[in-house]
Protein backbone atom coordinates (compact mmCIF):
# COMPACT_ATOMS: atom_id res chain seq x y z
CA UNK A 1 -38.90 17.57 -80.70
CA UNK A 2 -36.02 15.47 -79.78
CA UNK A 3 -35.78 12.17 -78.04
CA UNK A 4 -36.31 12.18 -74.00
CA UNK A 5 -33.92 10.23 -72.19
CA UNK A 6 -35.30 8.82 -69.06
CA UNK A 7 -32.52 8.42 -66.15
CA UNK A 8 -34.75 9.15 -63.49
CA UNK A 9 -35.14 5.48 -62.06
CA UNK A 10 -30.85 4.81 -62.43
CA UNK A 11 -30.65 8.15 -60.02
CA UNK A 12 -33.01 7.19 -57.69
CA UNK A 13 -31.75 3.53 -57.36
CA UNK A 14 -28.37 4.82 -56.83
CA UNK A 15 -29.59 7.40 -54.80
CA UNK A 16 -31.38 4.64 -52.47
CA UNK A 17 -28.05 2.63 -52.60
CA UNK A 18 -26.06 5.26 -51.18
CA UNK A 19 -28.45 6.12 -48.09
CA UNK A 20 -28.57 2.41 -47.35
CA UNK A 21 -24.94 2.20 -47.13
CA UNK A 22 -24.89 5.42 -45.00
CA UNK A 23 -27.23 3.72 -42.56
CA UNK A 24 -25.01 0.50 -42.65
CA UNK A 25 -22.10 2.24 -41.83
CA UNK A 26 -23.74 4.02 -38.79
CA UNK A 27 -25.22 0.92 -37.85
CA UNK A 28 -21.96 -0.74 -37.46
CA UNK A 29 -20.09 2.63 -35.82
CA UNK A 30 -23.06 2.21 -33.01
CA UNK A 31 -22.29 -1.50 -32.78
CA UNK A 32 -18.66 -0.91 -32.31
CA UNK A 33 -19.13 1.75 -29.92
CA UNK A 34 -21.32 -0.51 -28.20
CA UNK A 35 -18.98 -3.25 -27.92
CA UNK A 36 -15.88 -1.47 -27.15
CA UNK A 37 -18.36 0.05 -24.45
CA UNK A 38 -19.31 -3.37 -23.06
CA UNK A 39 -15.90 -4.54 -23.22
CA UNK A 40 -14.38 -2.29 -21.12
CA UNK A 41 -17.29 -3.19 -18.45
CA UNK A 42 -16.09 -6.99 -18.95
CA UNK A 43 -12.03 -7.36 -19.54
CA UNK A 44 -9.81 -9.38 -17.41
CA UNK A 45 -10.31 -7.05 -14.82
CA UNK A 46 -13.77 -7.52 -13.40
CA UNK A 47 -15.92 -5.76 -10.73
CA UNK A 48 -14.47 -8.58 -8.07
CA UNK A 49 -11.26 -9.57 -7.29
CA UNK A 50 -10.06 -11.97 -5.18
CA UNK A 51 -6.39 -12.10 -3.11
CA UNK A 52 -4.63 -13.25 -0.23
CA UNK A 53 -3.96 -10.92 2.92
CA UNK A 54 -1.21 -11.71 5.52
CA UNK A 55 0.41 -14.38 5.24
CA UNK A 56 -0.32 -17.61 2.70
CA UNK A 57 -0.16 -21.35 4.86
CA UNK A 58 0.31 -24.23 2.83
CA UNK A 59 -0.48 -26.96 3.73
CA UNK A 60 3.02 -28.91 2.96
CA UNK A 61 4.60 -26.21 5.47
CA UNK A 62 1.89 -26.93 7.76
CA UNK A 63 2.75 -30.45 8.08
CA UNK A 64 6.35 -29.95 8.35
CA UNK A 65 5.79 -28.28 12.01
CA UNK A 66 6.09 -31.04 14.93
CA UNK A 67 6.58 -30.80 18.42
CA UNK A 68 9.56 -30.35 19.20
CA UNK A 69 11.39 -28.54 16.57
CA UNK A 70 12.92 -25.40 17.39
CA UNK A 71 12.04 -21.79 16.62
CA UNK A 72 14.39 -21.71 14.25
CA UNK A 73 13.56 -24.31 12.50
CA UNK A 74 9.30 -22.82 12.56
CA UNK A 75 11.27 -19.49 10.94
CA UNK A 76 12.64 -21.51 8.09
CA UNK A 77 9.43 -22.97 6.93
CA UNK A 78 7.13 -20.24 7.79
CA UNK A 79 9.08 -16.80 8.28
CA UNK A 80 8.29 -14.43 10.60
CA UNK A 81 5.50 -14.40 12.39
CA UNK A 82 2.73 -11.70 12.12
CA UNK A 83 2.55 -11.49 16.11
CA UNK A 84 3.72 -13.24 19.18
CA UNK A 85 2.54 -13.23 22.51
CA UNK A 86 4.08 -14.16 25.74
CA UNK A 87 2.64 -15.47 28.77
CA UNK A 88 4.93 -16.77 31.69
CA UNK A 89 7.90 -18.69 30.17
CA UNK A 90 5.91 -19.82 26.93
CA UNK A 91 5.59 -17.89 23.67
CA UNK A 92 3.08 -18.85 21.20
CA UNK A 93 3.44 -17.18 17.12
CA UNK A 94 0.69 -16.27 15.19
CA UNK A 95 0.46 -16.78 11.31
CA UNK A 96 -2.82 -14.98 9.69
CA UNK A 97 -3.98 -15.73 6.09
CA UNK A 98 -7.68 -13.71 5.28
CA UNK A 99 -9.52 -14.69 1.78
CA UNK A 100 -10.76 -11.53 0.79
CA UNK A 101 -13.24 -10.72 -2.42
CA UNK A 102 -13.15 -6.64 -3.12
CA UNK A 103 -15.82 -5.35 -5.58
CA UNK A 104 -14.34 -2.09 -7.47
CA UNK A 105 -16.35 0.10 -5.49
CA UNK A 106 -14.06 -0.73 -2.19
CA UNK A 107 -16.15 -2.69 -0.77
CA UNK A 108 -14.31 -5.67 1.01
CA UNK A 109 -15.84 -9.28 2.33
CA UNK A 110 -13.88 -11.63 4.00
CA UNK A 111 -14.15 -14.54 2.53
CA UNK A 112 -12.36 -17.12 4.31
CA UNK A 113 -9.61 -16.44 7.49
CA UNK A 114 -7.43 -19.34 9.17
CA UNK A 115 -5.04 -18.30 11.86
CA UNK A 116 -2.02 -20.82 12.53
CA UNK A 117 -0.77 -20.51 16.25
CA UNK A 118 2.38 -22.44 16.96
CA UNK A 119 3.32 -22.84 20.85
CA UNK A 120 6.63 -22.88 22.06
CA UNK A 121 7.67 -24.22 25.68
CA UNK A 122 10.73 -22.25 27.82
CA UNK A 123 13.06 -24.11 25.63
CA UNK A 124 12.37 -22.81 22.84
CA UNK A 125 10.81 -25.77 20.89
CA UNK A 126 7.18 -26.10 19.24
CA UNK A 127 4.86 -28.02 22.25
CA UNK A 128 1.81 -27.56 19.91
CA UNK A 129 -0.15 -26.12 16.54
CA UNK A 130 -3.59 -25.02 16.21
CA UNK A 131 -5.59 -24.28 13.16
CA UNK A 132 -8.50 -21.33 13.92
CA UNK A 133 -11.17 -20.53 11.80
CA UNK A 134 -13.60 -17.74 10.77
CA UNK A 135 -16.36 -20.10 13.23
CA UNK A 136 -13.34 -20.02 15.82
CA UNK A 137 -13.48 -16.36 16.14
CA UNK A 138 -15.60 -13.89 18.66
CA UNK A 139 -16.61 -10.62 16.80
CA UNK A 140 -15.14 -7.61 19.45
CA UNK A 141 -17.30 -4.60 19.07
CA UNK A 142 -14.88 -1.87 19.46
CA UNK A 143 -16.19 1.06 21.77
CA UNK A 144 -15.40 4.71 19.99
CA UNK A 145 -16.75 6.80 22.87
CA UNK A 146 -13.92 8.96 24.26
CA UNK A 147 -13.00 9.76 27.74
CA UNK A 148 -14.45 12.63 28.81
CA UNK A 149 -11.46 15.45 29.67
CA UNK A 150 -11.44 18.40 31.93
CA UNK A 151 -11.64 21.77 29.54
CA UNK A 152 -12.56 22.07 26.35
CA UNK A 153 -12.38 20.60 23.02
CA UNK A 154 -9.94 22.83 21.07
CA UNK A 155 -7.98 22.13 17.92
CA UNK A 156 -4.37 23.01 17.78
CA UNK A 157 -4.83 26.37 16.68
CA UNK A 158 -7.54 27.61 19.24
CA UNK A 159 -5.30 26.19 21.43
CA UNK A 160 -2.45 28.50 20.19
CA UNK A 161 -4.73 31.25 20.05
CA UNK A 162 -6.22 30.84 23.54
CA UNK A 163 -2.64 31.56 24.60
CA UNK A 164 -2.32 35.01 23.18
């Protein structure tokens, strides 16, 4: 008989080695998966964003309008208006600027709105300013019945079919 040489407990420690780093290196592909996963769900750009619409009023051109000063002048520091209105021989200029948060699913709250009117006399010059807010304003249900109309309800080709 010849001497046994036992190598059975080298093997299996090696063999246990190798499966442990198998499961460490699975462990950590899950964690990075994981994390790149959450990361993308968290960057810079995140499920609400905030931003101006219309028209931004500082307040340093806000001070700068007086009565008195011309249109003109209001154009300078403000620019164009986002609407006018009329009525007799005075013209007043509306300036609109709506704080709005939008989550990424479109959804869109208005945050904060101030509307800057600026009223001008027959002359041409600013006779007042007033600053509206959101509690200023009167919620307008809009109506979206339709007038009822003689005939029938046709799209553009039945009507162009009706005709034949």
């Amino acid at each position: 008989m010849g001497t046994r040489l036992v190598v059975t407990p080298i093997v299996e420690s090696h063999l246990e080695s190798q499966i442990m780093l198998l499961r460490l290196a699975k462990a950590s592909a899950v964690a990075a998966v994981l994390a790149m996963a959450l990361a993308g769900c968290t960057s810079s750009t995140s499920l609400v964003t905030k931003r101006t619409q219309g028209y931004e009023i500082p307040d340093s051109a806000l001070q700068q309008i007086r009565p008195g000063q011309s249109q003109q002048l209001v154009t300078l520091v403000l620019g164009s208006p986002q609407s006018t209105n009329s009525f007799g021989d005075q013209t007043a200029w509306y300036y609109v600027e709506t704080k709005v948060q939008q989550t990424s699913f479109g959804l869109t709250m208005v945050q904060e709105r101030t509307v800057l009117a600026i009223y001008f006399d027959k002359n041409k010059k600013v006779v007042d300013k007033a600053v509206y807010g959101l509690a200023d304003g009167k919620v307008v249900n809009v109506d979206t019945r339709r007038t009822p109309s003689f005939g029938q309800d046709r799209t553009f080709i039945e009507s162009i079919l009706s005709s034949f």
